[in-house]
C-alpha atoms as a PDB file:
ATOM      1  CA  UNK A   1      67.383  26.064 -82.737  1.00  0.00           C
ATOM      2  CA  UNK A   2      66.596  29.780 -83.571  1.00  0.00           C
ATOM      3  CA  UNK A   3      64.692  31.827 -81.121  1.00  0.00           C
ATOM      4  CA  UNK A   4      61.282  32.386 -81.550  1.00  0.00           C
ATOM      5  CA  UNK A   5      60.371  36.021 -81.812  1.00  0.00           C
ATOM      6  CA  UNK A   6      56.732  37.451 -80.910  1.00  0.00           C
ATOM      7  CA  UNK A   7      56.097  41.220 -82.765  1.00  0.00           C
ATOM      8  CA  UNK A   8      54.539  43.312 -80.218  1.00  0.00           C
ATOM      9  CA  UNK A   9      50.834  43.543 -80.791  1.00  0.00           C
ATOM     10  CA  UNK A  10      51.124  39.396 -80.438  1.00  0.00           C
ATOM     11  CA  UNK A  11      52.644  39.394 -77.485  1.00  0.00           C
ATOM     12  CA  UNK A  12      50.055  42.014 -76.160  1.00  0.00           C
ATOM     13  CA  UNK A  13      47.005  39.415 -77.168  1.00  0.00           C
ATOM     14  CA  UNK A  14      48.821  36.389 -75.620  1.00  0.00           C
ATOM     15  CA  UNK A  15      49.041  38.090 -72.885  1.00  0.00           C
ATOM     16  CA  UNK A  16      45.516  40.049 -72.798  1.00  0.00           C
ATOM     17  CA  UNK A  17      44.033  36.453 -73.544  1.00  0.00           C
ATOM     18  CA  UNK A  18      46.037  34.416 -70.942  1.00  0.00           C
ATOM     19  CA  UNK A  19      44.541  37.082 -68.254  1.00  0.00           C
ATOM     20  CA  UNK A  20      41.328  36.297 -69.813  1.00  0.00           C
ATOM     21  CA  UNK A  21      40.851  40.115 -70.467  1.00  0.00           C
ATOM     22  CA  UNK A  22      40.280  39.901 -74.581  1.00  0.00           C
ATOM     23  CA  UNK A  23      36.537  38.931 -74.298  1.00  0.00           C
ATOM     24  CA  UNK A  24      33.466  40.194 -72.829  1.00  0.00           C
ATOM     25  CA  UNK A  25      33.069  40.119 -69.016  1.00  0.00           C
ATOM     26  CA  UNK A  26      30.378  38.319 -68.888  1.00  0.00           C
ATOM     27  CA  UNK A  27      29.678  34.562 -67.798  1.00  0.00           C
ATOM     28  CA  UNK A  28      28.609  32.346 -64.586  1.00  0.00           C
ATOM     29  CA  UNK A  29      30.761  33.861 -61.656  1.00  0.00           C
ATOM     30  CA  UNK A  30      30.633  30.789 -58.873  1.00  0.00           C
ATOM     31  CA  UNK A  31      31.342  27.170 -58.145  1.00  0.00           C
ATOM     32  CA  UNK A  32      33.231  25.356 -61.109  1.00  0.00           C
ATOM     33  CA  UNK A  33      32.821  28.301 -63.429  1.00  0.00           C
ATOM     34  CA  UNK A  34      34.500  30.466 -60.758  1.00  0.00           C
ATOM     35  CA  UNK A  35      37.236  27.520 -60.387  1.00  0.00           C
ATOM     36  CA  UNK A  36      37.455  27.452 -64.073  1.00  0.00           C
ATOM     37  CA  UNK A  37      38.854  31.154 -64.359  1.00  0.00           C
ATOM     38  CA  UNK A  38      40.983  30.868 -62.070  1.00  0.00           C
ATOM     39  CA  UNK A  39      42.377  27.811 -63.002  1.00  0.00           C
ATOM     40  CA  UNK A  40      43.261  29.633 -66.034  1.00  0.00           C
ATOM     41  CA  UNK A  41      44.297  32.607 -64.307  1.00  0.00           C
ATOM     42  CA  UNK A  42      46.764  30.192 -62.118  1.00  0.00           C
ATOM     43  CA  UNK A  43      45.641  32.104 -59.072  1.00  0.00           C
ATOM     44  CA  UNK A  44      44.409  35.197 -57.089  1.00  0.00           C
ATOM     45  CA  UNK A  45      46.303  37.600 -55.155  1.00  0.00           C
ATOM     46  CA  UNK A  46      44.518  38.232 -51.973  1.00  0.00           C
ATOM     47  CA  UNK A  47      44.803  41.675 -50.904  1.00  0.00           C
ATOM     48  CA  UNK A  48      43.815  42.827 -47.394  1.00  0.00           C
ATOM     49  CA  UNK A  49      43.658  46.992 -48.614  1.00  0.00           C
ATOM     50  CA  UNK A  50      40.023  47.697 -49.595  1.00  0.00           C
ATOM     51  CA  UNK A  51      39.921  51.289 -50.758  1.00  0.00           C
ATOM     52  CA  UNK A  52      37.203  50.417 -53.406  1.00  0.00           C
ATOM     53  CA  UNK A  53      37.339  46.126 -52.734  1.00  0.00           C
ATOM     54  CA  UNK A  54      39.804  43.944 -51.784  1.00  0.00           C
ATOM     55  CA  UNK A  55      41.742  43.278 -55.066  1.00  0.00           C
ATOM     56  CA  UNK A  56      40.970  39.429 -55.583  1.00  0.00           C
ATOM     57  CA  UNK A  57      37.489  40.783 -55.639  1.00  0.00           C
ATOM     58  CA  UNK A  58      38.272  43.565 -58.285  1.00  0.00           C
ATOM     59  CA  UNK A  59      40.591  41.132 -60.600  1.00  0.00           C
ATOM     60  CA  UNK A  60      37.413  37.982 -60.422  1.00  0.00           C
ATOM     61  CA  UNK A  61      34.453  40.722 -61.029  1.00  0.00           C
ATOM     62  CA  UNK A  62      36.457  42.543 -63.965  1.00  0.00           C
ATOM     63  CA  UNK A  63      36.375  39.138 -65.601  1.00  0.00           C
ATOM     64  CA  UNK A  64      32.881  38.022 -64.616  1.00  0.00           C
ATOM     65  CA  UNK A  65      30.749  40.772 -63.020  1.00  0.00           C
ATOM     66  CA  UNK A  66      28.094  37.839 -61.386  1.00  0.00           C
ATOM     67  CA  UNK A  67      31.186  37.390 -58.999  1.00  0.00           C
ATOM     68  CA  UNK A  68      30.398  38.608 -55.588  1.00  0.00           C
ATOM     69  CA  UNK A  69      33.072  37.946 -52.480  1.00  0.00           C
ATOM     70  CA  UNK A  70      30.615  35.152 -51.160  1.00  0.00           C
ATOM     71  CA  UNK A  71      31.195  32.930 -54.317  1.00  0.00           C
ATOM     72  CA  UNK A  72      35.262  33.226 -53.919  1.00  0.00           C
ATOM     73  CA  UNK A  73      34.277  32.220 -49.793  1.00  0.00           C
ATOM     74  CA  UNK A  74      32.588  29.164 -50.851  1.00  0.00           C
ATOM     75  CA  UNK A  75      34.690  27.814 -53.260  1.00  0.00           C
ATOM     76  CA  UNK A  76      37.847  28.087 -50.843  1.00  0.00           C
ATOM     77  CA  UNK A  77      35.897  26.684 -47.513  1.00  0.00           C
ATOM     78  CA  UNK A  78      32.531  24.428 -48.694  1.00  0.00           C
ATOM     79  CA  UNK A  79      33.903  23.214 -51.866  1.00  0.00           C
ATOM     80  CA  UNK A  80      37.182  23.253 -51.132  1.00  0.00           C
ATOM     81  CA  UNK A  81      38.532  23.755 -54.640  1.00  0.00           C
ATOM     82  CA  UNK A  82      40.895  26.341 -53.767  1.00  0.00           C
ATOM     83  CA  UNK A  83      44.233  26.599 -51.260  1.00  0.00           C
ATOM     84  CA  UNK A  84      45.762  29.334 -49.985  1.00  0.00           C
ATOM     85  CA  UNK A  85      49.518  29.617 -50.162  1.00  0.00           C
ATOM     86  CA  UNK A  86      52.364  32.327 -50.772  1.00  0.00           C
ATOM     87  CA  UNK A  87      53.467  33.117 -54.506  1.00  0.00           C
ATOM     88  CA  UNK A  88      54.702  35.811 -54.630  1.00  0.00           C
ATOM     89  CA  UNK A  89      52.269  37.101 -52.325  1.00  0.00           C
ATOM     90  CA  UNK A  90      49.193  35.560 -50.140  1.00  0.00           C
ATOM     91  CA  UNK A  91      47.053  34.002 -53.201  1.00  0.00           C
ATOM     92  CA  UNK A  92      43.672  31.662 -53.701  1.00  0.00           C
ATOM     93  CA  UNK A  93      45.766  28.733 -55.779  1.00  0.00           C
ATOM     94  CA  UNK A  94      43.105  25.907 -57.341  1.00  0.00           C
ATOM     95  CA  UNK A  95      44.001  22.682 -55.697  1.00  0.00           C
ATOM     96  CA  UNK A  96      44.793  20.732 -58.895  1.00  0.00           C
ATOM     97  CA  UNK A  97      48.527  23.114 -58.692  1.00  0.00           C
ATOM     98  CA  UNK A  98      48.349  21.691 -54.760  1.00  0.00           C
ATOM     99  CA  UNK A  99      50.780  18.872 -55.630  1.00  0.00           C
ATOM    100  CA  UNK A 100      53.343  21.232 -56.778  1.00  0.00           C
ATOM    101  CA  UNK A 101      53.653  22.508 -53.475  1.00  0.00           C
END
């Protein structure tokens, strides 16, 4: 089997669209919409520095600028739809991935 060969601008959309940075940021920014993104996303790095915001906070509003901190809160302790575990770093994982833990 031959190896399969992206050019570079397709690799750069794959990868632009996989981070969910190719469209608008625009859309509902809480409960299973805010699950959603991140489910596509695979997770969130949580980041403890907040020189502007904490970077979870940057990476969810760049996508969806209805997100506010809050919605990220509730979806981790009310709803429980997120976990929090070590990738690479500390990170907001959706709890579907949880078995593969």
């Amino acid at each position: 089997m031959a190896l399969q060969r992206l050019d570079n601008q397709s690799a750069r959309r794959l990868f632009l669209d996989r981070h969910a940075l190719l469209e608008q940021p625009a859309g509902p920014a809480k409960g299973a919409d805010l699950l959603a993104l991140i489910q596509r996303l695979g997770f969130v790095q949580l980041d403890s520095i907040n020189t502007v915001a904490r970077a979870h906070d940057v990476i969810l509003y760049s996508r969806r600028p209805g997100y506010r901190a809050k919605h990220l809160k509730q979806l981790y302790e009310r709803d429980r739809g997120l976990f929090e575990h070590w990738t690479h770093d500390a990170a907001m994982i959706p709890m579907a991935f949880y078995p593969h833990w």
